[in-house]
Each structure stands twice: as structure tokens, then as C-alpha cells.
C-alpha atoms as a PDB file:
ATOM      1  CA  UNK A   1     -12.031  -3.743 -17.976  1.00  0.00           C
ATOM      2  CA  UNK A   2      -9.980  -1.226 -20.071  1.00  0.00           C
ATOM      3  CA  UNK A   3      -6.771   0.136 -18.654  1.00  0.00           C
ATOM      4  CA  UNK A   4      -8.168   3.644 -19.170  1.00  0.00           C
ATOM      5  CA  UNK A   5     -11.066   2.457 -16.578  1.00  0.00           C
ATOM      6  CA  UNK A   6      -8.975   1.015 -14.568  1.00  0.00           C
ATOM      7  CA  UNK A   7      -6.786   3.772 -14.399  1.00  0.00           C
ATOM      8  CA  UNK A   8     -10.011   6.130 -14.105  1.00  0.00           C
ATOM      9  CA  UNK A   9     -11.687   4.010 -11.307  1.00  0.00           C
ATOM     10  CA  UNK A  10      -8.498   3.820  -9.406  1.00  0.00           C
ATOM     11  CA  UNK A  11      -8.126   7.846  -9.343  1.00  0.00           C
ATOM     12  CA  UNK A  12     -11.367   7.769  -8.037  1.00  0.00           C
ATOM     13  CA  UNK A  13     -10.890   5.617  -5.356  1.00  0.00           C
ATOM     14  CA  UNK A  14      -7.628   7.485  -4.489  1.00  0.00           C
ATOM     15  CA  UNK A  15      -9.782  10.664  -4.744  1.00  0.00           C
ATOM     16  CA  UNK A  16     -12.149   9.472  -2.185  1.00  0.00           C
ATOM     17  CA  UNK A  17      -9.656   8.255  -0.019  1.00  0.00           C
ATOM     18  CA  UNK A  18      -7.615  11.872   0.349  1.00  0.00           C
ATOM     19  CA  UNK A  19     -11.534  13.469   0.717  1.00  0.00           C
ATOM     20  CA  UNK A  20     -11.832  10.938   3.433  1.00  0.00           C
ATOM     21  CA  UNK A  21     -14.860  10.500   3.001  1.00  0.00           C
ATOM     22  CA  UNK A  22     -17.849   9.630   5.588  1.00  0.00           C
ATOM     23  CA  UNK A  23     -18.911   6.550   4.204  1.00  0.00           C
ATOM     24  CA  UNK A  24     -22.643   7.137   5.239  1.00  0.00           C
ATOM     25  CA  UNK A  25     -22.913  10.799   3.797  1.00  0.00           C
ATOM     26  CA  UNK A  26     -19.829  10.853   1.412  1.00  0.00           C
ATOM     27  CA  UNK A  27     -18.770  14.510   3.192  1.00  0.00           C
ATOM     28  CA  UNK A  28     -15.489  14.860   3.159  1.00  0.00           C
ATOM     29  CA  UNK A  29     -13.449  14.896   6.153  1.00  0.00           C
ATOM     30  CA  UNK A  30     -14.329  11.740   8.122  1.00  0.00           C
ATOM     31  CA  UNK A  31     -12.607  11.015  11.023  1.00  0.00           C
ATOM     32  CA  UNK A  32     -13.931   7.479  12.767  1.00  0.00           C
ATOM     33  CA  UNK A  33     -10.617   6.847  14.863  1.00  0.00           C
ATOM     34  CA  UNK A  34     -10.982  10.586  16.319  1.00  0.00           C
ATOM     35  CA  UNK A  35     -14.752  10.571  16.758  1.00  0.00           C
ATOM     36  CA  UNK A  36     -14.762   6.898  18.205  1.00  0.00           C
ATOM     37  CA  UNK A  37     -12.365   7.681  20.919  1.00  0.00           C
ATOM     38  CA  UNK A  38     -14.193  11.106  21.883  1.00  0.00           C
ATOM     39  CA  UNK A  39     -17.604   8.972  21.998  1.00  0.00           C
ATOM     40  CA  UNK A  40     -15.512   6.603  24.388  1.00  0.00           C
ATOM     41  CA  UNK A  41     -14.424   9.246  26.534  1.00  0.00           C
ATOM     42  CA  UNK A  42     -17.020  11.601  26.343  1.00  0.00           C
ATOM     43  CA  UNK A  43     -19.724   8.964  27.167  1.00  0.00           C
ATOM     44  CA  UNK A  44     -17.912   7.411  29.629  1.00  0.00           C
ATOM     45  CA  UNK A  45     -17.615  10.657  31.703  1.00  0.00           C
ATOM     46  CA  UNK A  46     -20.945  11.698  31.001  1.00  0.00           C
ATOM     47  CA  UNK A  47     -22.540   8.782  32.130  1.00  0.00           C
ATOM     48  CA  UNK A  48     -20.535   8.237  35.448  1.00  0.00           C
ATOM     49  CA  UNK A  49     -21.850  11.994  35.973  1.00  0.00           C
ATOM     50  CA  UNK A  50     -25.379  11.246  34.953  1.00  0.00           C
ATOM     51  CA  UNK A  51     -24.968   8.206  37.399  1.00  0.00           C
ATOM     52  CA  UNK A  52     -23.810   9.880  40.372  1.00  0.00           C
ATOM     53  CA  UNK A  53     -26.672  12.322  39.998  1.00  0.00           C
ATOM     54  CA  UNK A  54     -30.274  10.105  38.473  1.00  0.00           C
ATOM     55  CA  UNK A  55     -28.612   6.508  39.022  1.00  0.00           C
ATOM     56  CA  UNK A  56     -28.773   3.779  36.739  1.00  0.00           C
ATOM     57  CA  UNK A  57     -31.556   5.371  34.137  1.00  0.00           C
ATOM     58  CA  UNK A  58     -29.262   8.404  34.355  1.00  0.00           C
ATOM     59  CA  UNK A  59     -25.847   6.275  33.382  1.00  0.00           C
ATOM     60  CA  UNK A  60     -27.584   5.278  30.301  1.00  0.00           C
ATOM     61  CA  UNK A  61     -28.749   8.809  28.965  1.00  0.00           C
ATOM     62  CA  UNK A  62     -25.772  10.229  29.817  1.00  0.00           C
ATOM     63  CA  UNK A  63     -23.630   7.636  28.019  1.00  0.00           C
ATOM     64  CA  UNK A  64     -25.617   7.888  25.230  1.00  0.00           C
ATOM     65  CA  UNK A  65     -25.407  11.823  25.276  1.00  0.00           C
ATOM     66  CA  UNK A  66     -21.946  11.753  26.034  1.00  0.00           C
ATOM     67  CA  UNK A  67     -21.110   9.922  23.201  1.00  0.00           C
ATOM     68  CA  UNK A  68     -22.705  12.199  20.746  1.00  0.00           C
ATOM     69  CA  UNK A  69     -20.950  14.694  22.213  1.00  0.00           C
ATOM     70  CA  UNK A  70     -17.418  13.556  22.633  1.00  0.00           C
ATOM     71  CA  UNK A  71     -17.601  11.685  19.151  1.00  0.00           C
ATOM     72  CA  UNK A  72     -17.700  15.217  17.608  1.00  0.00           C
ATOM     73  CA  UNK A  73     -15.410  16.582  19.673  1.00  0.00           C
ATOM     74  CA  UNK A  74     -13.144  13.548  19.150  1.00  0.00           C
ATOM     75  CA  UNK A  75     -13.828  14.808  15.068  1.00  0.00           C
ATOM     76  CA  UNK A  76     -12.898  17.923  15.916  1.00  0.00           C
ATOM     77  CA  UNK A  77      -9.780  17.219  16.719  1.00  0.00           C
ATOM     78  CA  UNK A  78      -8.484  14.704  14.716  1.00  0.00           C
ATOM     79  CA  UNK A  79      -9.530  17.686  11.857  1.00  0.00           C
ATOM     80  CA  UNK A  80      -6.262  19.602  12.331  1.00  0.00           C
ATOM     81  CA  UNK A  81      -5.967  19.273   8.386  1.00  0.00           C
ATOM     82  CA  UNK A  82      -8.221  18.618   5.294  1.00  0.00           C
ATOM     83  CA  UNK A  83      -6.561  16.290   2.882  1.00  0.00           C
ATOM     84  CA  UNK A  84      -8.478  17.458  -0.003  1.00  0.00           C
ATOM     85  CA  UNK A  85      -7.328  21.222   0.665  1.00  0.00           C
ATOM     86  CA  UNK A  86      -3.691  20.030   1.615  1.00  0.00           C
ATOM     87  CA  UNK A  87      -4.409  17.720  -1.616  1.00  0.00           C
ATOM     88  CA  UNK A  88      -5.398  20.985  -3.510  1.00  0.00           C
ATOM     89  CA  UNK A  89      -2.735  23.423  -2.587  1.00  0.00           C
ATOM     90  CA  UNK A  90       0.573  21.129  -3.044  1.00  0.00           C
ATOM     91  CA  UNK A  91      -0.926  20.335  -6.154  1.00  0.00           C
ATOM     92  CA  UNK A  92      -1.493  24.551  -7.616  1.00  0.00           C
ATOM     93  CA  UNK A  93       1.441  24.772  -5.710  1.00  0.00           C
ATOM     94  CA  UNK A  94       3.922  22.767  -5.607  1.00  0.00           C
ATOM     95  CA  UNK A  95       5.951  23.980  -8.871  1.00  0.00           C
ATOM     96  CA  UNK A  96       6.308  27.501  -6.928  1.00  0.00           C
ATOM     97  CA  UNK A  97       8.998  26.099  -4.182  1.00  0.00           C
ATOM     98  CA  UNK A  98      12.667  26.094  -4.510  1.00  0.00           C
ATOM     99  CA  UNK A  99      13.308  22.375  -4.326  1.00  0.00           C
ATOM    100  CA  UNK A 100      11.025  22.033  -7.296  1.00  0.00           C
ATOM    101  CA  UNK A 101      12.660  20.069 -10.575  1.00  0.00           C
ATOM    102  CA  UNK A 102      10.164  20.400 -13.580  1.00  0.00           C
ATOM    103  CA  UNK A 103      11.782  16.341 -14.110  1.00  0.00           C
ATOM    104  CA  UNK A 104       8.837  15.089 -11.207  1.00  0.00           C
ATOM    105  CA  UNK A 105       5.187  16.138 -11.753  1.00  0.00           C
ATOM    106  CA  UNK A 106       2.560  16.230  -8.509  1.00  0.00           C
ATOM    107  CA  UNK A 107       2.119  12.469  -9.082  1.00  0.00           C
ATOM    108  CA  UNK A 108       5.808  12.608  -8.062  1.00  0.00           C
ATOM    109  CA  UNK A 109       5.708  14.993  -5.279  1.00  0.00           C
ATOM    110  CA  UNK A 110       2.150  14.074  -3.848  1.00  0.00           C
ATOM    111  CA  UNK A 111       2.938  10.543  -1.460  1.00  0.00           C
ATOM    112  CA  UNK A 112       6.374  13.509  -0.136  1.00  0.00           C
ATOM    113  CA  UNK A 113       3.698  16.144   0.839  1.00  0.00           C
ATOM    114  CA  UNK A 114       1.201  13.613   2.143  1.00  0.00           C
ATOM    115  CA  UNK A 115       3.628  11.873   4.435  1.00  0.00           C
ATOM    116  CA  UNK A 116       4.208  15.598   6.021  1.00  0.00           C
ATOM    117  CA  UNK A 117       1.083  16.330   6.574  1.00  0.00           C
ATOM    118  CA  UNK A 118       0.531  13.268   8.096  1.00  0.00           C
ATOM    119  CA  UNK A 119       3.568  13.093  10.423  1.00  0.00           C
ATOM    120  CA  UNK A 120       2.670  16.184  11.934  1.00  0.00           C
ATOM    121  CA  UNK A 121       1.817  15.746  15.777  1.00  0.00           C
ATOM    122  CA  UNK A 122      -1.340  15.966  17.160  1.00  0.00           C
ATOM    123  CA  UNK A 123      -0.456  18.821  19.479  1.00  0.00           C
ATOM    124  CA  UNK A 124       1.577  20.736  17.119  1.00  0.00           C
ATOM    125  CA  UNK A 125       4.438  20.693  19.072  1.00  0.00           C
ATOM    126  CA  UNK A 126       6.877  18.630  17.537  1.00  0.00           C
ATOM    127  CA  UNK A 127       9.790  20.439  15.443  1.00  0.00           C
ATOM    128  CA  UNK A 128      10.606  18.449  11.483  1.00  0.00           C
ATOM    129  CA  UNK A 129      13.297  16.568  13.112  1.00  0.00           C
ATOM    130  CA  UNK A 130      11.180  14.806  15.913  1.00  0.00           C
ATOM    131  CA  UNK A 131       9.401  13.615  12.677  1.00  0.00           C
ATOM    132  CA  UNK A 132      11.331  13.223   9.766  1.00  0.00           C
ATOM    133  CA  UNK A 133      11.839   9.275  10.370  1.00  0.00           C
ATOM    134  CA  UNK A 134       7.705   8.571  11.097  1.00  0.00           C
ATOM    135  CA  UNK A 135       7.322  10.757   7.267  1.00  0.00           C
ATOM    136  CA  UNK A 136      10.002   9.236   6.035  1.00  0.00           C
ATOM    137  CA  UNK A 137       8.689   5.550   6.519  1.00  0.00           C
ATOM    138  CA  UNK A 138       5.335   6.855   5.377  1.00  0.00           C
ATOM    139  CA  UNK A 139       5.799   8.194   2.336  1.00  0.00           C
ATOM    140  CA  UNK A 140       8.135   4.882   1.539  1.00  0.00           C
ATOM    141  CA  UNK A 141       5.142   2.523   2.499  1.00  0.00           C
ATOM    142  CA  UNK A 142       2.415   4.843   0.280  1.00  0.00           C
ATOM    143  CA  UNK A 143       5.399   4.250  -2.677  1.00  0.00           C
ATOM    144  CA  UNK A 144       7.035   7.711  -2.975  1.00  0.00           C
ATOM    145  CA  UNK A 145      10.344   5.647  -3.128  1.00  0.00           C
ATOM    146  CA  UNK A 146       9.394   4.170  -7.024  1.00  0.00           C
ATOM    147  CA  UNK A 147       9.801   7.601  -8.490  1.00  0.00           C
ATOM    148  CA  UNK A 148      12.320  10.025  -6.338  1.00  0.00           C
ATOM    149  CA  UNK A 149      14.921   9.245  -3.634  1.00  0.00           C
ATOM    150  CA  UNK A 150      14.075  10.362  -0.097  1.00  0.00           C
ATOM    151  CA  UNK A 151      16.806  13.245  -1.092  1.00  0.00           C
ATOM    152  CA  UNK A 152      14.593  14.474  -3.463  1.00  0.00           C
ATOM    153  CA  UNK A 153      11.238  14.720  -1.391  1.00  0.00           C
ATOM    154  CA  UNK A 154      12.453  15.213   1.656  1.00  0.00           C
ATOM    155  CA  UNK A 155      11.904  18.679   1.310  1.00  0.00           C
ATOM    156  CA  UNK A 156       8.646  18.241   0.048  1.00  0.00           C
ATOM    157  CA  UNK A 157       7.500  16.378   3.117  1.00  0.00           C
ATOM    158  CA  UNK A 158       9.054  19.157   5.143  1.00  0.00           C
ATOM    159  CA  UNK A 159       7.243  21.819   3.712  1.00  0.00           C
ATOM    160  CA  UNK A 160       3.725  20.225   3.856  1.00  0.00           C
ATOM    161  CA  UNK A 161       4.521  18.954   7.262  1.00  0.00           C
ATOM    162  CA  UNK A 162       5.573  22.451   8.267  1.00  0.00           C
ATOM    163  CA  UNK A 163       2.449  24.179   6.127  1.00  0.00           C
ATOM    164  CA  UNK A 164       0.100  21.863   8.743  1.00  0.00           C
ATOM    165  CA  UNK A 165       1.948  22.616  12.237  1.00  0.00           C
ATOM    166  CA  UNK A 166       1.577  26.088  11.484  1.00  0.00           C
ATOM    167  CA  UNK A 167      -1.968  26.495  10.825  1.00  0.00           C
ATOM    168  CA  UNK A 168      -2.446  24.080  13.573  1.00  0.00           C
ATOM    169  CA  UNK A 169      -0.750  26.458  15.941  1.00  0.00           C
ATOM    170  CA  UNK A 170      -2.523  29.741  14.573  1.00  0.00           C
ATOM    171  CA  UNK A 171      -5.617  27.864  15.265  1.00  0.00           C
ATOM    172  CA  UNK A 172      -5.383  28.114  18.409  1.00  0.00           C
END
């Protein structure tokens, strides 16, 4: 294989993994870990309801339905940001915010804004500082650290984790 394949295959395969893709349908925005644990709870609940009121044949349909149900409200909420869009804006962007030096490129800047994003907690709630260590180690583990110092995209990973807790709380 050609390094220019290589190079184009692994884009795509870093494309599809920001899209995060359904593997079944190939729709972006896939969340297993989110739907799996709302399928667990939600079928759990809704078949020890079902139970209590049609017995055993009623603990099954329920569990069933319950699953459904809860595994797309667990998807739902794990949803509180779209990588591709997050993806999308840093990258039109990112040259528009004061910390920007025209010596980095997106490529540069992308695993800073990515590790925001994905520090941000669940509920919202938590201020940068509560989270600056959890982006910090992420952004070192996707290899932000082979092209900037954590001085230099810190600020980055503020602002993205910042752009996410924000639209997460006007969301509600």
C-alpha cells in the first residue's frame, strides 16, 4: 500500500470514528455505552412493573419493551454533543480565537478541542477546573503532546470544553 493510501484510509477511519458511527446503519452519532445502560435500566424497571401487574409472561414483554425504550433514552443522553459538528466548528473556527498561533494548524489543535469536549460532565455541572486534569490526560493519550505543550492547548481544550457545557445547559 502507498503512503498516500495509507494516509487516505487512515483519515477515513479517523473520520468515522469522530462521526461515531452506528456500525449497523453508519448514522452518525452512535452511542452503545449510553443506549446499553438505558436498555439495562429501562428494561429492568419495566419488566418488574409488567411483572407485578401480568406475572411472568408480563416480565418478559416488559423487559423487552423496556429495553427499547430505555436504550434510546440511554442514547439520548449520552448525545449531549456531536463530534462531527464539534469536529466541524473547531475546525472553521478555530483560527478566530485569541490563543490562536498561525505556527499549529487544526491537525495541531484538534486532539486540545477533542479532549474538552470530552471531559465535559455528564450533568453539565462541573466548572474547567474540576476537569482540566481528566482533558489534560486525554488529549496526552490521543497524542496532542507530539506537536504542542499542554501550555499551548490548554486553552483550546478549555474553550471546546466550555463551548459543550454551555449548550448542554441551554438545552435544558
Amino acid at each position: 500500500m502507498s503512503a498516500k493510501n495509507k494516509e487516505t484510509r487512515e483519515h477515513s477511519d479517523r473520520e468515522k470514528e469522530l462521526r461515531n458511527e452506528d456500525p449497523l446503519s453508519g448514522a452518525a452519532g452512535a452511542h452503545p455505552v449510553g443506549a446499553g445502560v438505558g436498555a439495562a435500566i429501562g428494561g429492568a424497571a419495566t419488566g418488574a412493573l409488567a411483572g407485578a401487574v401480568a406475572g411472568p409472561v408480563g416480565t418478559a414483554v416488559g423487559t423487552v419493551v423496556g429495553g427499547i425504550v430505555g436504550g434510546l433514552a440511554g442514547k439520548s443522553v449520552a448525545e449531549g454533543y456531536d463530534p462531527t459538528i464539534e469536529t466541524d466548528y473547531w475546525r472553521n473556527e478555530h483560527r478566530n480565537r485569541p490563543y490562536y498561533n498561525d505556527a499549529y494548524s487544526f491537525d495541531d489543535y484538534e486532539p486540545a478541542y477533542r479532549a474538552g469536549w470530552e471531559s465535559r460532565d455528564a450533568d453539565a455541572s462541573a466548572e474547567w477546573a474540576d476537569s482540566e486534569a481528566k482533558a489534560r490526560e486525554r488529549w496526552e493519550s490521543d497524542g496532542g503532546a507530539s506537536s504542542m505543550s499542554w501550555d499551548e492547548a490548554r486553552l483550546a481544550s478549555e474553550d471546546a470544553y466550555n463551548r459543550v457545557r454551555i449548550s448542554k445547559k441551554k438545552a435544558r
